[in-house]
C-alpha atoms as a PDB file:
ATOM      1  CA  UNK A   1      40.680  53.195  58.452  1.00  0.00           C
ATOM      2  CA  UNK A   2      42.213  50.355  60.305  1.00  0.00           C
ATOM      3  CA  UNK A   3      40.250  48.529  63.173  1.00  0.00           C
ATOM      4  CA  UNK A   4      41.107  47.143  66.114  1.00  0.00           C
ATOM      5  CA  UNK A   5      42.420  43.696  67.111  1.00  0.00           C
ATOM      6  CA  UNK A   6      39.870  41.070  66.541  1.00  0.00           C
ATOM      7  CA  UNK A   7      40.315  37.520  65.087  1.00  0.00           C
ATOM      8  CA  UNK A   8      39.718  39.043  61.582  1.00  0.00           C
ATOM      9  CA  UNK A   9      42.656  41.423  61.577  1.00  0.00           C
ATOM     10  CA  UNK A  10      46.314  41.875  61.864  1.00  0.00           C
ATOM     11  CA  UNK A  11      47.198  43.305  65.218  1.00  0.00           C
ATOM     12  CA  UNK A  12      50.586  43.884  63.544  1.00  0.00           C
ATOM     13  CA  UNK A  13      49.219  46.201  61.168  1.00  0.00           C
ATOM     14  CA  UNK A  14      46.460  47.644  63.484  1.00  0.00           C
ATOM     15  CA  UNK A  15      46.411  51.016  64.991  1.00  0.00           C
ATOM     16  CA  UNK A  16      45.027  50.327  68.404  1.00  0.00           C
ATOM     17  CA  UNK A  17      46.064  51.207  72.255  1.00  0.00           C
ATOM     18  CA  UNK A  18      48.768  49.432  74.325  1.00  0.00           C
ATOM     19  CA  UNK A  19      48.198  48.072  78.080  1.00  0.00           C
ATOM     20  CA  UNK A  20      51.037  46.511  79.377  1.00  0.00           C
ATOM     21  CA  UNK A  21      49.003  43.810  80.669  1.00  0.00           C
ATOM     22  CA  UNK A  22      51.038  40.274  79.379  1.00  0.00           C
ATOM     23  CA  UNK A  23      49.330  37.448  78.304  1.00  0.00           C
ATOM     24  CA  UNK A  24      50.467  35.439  81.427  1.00  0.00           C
ATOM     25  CA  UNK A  25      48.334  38.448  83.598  1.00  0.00           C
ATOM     26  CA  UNK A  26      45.360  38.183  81.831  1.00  0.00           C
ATOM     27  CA  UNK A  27      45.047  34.298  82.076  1.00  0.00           C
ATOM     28  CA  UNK A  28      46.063  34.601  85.657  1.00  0.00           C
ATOM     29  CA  UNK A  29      43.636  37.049  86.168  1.00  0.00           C
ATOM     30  CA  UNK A  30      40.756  34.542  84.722  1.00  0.00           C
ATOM     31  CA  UNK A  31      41.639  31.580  86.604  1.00  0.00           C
ATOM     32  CA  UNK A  32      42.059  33.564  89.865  1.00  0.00           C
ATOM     33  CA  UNK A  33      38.369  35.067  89.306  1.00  0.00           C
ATOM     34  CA  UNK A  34      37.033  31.489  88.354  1.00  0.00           C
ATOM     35  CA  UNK A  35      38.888  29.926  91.561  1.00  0.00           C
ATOM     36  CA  UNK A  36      37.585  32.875  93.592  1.00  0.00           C
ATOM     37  CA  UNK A  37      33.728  31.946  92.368  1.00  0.00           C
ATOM     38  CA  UNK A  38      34.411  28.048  93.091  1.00  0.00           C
ATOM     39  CA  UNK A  39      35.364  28.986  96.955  1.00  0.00           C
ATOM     40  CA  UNK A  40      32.504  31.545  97.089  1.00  0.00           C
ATOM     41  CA  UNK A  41      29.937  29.077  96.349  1.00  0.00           C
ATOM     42  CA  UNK A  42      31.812  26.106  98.107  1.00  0.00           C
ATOM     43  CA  UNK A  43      31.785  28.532 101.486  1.00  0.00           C
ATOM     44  CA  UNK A  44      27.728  28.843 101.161  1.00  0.00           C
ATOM     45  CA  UNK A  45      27.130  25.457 100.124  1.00  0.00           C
ATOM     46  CA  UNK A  46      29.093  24.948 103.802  1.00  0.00           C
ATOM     47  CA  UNK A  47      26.780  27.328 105.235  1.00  0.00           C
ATOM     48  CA  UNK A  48      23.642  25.867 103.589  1.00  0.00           C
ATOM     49  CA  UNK A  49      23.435  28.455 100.621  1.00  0.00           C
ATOM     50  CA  UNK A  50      21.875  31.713 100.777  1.00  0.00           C
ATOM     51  CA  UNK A  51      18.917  32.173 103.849  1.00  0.00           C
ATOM     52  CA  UNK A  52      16.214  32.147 100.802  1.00  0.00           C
ATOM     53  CA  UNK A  53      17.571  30.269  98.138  1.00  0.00           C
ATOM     54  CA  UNK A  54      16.358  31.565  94.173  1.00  0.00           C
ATOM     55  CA  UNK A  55      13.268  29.357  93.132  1.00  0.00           C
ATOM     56  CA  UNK A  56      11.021  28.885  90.428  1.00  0.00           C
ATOM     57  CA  UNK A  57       7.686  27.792  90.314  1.00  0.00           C
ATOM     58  CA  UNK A  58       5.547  26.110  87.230  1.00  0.00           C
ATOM     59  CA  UNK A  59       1.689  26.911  86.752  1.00  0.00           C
ATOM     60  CA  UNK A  60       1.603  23.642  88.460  1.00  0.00           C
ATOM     61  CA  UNK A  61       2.823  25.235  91.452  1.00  0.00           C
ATOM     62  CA  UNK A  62       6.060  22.936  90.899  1.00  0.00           C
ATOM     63  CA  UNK A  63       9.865  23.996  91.504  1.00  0.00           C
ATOM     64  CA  UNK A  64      12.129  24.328  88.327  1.00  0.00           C
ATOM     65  CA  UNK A  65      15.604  23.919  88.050  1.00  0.00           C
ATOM     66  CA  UNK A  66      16.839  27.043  87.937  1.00  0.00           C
ATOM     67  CA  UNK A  67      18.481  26.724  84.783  1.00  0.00           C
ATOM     68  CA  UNK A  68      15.765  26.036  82.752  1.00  0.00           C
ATOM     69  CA  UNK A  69      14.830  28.967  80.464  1.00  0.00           C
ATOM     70  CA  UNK A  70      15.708  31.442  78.538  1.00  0.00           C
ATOM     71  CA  UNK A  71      17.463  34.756  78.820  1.00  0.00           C
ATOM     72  CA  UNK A  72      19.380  38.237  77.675  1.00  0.00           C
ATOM     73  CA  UNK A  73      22.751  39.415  78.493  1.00  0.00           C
ATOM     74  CA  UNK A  74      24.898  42.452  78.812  1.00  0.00           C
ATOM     75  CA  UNK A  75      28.452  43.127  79.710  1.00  0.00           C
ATOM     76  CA  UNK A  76      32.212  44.028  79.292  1.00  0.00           C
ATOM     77  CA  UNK A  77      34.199  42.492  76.712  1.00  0.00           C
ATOM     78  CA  UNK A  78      38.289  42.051  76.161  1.00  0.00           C
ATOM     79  CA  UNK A  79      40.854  40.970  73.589  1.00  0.00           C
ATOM     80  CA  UNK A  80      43.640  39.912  74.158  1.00  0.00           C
ATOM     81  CA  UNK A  81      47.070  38.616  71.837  1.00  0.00           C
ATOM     82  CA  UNK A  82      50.287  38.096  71.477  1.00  0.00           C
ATOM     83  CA  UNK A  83      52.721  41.622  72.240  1.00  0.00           C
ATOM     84  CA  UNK A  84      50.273  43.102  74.467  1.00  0.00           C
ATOM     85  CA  UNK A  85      47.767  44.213  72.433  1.00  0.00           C
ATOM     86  CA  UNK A  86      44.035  44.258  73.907  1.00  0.00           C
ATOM     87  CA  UNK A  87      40.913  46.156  72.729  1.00  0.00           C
ATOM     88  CA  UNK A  88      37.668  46.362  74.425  1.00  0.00           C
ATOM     89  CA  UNK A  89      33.882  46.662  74.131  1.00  0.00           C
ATOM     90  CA  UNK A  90      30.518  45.884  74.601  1.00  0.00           C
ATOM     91  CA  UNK A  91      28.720  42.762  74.823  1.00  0.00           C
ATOM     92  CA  UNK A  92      24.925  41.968  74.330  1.00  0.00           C
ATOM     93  CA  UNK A  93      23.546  38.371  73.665  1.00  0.00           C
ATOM     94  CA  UNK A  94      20.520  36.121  74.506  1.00  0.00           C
ATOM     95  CA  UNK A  95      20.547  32.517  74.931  1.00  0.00           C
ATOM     96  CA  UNK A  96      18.340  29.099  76.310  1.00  0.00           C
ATOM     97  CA  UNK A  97      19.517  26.410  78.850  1.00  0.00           C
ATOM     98  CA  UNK A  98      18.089  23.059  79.492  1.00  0.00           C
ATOM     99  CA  UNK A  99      18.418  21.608  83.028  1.00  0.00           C
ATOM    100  CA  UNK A 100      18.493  17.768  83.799  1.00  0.00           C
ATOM    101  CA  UNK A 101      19.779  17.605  87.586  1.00  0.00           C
ATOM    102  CA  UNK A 102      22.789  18.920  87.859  1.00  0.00           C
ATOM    103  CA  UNK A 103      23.484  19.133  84.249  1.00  0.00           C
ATOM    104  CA  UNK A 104      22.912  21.935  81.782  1.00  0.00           C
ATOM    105  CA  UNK A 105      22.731  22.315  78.133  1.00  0.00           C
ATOM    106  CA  UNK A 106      22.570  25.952  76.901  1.00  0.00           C
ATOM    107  CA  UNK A 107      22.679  27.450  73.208  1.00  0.00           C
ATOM    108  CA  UNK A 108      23.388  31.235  72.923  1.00  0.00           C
ATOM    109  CA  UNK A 109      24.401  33.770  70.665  1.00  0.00           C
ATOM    110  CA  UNK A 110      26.530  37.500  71.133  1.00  0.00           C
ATOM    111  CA  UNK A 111      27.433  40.402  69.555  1.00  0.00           C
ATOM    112  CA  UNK A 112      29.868  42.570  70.148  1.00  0.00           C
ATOM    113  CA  UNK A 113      30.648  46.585  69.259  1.00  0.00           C
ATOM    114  CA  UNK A 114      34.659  47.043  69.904  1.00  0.00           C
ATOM    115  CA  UNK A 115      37.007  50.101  69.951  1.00  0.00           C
ATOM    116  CA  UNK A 116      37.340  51.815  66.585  1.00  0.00           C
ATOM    117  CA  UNK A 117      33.972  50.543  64.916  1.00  0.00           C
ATOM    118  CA  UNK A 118      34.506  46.891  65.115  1.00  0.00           C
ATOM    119  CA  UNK A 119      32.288  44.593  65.409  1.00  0.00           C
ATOM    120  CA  UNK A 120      31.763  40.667  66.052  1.00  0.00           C
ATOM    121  CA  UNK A 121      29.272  37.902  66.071  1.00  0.00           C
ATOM    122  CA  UNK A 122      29.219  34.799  68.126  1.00  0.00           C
ATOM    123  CA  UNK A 123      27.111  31.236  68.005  1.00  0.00           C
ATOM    124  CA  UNK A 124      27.766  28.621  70.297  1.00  0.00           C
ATOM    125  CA  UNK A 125      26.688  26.578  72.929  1.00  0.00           C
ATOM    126  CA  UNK A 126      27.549  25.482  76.646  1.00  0.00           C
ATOM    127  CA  UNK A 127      27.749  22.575  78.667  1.00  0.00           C
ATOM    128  CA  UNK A 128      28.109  22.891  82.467  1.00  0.00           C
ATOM    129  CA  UNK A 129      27.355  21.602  86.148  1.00  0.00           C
ATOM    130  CA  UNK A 130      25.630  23.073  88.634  1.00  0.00           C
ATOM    131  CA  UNK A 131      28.067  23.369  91.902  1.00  0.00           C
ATOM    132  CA  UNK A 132      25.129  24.164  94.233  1.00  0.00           C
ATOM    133  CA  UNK A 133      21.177  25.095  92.937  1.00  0.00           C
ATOM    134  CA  UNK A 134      22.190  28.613  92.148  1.00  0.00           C
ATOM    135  CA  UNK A 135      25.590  28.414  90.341  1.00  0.00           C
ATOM    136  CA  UNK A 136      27.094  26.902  87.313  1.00  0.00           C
ATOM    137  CA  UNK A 137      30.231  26.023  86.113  1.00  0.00           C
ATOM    138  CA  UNK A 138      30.637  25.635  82.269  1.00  0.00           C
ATOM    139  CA  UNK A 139      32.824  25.095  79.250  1.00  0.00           C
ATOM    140  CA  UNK A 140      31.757  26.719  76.035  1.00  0.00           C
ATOM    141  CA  UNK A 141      32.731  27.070  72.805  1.00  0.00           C
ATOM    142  CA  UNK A 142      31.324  28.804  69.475  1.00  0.00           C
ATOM    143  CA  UNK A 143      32.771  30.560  66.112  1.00  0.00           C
ATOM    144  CA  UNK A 144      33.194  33.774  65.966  1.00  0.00           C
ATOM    145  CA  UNK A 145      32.715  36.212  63.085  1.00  0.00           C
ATOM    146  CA  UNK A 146      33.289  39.582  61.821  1.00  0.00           C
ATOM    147  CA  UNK A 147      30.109  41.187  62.621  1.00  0.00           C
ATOM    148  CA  UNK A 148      29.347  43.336  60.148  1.00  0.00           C
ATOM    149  CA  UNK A 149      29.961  40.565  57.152  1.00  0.00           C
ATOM    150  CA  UNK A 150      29.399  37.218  59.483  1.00  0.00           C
ATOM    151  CA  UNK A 151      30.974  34.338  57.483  1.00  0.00           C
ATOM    152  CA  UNK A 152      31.182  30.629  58.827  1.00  0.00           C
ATOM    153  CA  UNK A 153      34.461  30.528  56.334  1.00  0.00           C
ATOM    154  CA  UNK A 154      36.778  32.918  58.563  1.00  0.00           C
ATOM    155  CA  UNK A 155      34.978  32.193  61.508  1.00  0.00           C
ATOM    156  CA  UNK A 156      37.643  31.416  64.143  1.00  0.00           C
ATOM    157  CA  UNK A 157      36.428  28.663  66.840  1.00  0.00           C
ATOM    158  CA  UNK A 158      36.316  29.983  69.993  1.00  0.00           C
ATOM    159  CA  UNK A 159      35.921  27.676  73.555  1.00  0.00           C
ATOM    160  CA  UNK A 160      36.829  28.105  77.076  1.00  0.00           C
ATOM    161  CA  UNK A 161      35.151  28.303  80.984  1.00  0.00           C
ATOM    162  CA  UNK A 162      32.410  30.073  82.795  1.00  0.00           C
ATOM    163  CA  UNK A 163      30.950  30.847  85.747  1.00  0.00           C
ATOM    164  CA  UNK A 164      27.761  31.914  86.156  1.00  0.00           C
ATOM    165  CA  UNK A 165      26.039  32.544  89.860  1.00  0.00           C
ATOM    166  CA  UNK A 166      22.580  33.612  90.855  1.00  0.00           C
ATOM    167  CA  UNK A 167      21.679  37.208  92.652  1.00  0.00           C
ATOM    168  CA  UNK A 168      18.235  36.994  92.880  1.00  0.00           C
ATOM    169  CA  UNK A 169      15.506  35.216  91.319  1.00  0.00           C
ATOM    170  CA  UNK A 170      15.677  36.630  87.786  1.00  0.00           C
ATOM    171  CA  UNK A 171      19.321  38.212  87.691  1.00  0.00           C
ATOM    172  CA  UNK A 172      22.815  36.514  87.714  1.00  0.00           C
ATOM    173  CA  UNK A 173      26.184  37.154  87.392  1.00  0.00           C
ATOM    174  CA  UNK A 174      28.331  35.403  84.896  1.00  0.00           C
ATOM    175  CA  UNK A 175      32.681  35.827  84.023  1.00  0.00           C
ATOM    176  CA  UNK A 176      33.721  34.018  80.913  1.00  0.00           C
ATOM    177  CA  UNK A 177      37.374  33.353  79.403  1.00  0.00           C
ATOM    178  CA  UNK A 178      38.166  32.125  76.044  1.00  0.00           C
ATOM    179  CA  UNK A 179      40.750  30.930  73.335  1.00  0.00           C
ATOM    180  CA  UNK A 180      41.142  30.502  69.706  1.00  0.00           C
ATOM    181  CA  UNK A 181      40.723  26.497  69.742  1.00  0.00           C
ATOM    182  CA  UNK A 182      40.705  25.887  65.655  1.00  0.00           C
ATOM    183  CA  UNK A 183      40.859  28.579  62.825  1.00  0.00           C
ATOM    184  CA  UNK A 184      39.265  28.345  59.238  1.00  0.00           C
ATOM    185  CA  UNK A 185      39.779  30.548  55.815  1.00  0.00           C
ATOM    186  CA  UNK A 186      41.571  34.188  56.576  1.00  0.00           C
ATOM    187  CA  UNK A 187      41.859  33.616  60.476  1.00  0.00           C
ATOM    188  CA  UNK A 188      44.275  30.506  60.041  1.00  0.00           C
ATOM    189  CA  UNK A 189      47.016  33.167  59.878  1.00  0.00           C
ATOM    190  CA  UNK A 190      45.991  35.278  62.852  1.00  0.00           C
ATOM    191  CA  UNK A 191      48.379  35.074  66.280  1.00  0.00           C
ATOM    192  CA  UNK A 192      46.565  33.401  69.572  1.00  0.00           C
ATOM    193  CA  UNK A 193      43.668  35.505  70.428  1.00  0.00           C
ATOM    194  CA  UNK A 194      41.910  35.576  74.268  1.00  0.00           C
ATOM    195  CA  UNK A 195      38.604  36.619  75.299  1.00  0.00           C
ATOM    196  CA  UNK A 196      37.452  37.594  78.674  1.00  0.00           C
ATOM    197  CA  UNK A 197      33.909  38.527  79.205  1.00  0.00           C
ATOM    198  CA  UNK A 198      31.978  39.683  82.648  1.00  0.00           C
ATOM    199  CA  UNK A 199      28.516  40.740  82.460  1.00  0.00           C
ATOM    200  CA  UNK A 200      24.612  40.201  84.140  1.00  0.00           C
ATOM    201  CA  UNK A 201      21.939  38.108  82.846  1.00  0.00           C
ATOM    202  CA  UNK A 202      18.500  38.396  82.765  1.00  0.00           C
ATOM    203  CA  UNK A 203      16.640  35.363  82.915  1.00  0.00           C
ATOM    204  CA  UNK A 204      13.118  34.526  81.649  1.00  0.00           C
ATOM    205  CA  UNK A 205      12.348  32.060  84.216  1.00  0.00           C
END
């Protein structure tokens, strides 16, 4: 049975819907939700934030950064390639940050159940700053792998931006978009692949 477009399969020899959403659309569509989040939280940094700020408190009784910790995700997931071919999914991952001012350092991992029975598996990490206390811009970049026979050999290396905002104290909000950056073993031969994920976080601060 043939699967779906993913970076471990020929989307010219896949049986799979068609959205006549262009490549050009779908980056657009990124940048204009990553620009919209960058004037969100410059407008409330204007304002002085939210009225009660997200905080965190130690058994010290000390504030943390909020990015400290550890935490789960879920969400919406998207492929994209050349000729208009897209699938989509389901996302679920966990992850850690480490805050140091306005710096964080964050190692995750994600799995994802696609259209058709396909599957994929994700480790990486991020790097990002903090554009007020509750929200984070990033890059990040991992490989990817077929999930149901992971392999670091046709992994494809995946990297691109985030945003990732703060509802309340435990919850946030987070839209990611992604590229093939370098390719290893079968996926060398595969077209240019994007990913667009959108999802919540729960955080285990």
């Amino acid at each position: 049975m043939s699967q779906p477009l993913t970076p471990h399969n020929n989307p010219e020899h896949t049986r799979m819907r068609r959205y006549n959403i262009p490549r050009a659309a779908a980056l657009a569509a990124a940048i204009a939700c990553i620009a919209g989040g960058l004037i969100a939280s410059a407008h409330a940094a204007d304002k002085g934030g939210p009225a009660e700020p997200p905080k965190v408190i130690d058994a010290q009784g000390n504030e943390k950064a909020l990015f400290t910790g550890c935490y789960g995700q879920v969400g919406g997931s998207g492929f994209f390639a050349d000729g208009n071919n897209t699938t989509k999914g389901f996302l679920i991952g966990a992850g850690c940050d480490w805050q140091l001012s306005g710096i964080v350092i964050g190692l995750n991992g994600k799995y994802g159940l696609y259209e058709e029975d396909a599957r994929s598996l994700t480790f990486g990490g991020r790097l990002g700053y903090t554009l007020n206390p509750h929200t984070l811009f990033y890059a990040h970049a991992g490989a990817l792998m077929d999930g149901k026979s992971p392999s670091l050999k046709d992994s494809a290396i995946y990297g691109g931006l985030g945003l990732e905002t703060y509802v309340n104290r435990n919850i946030t909000l987070f839209f990611e978009a992604a590229t093939d950056l370098q390719k290893w073993g079968d996926a060398k031969t595969m077209p240019s692949i994007y990913e667009i994920n959108a999802g919540i976080r729960f955080r285990l601060n």
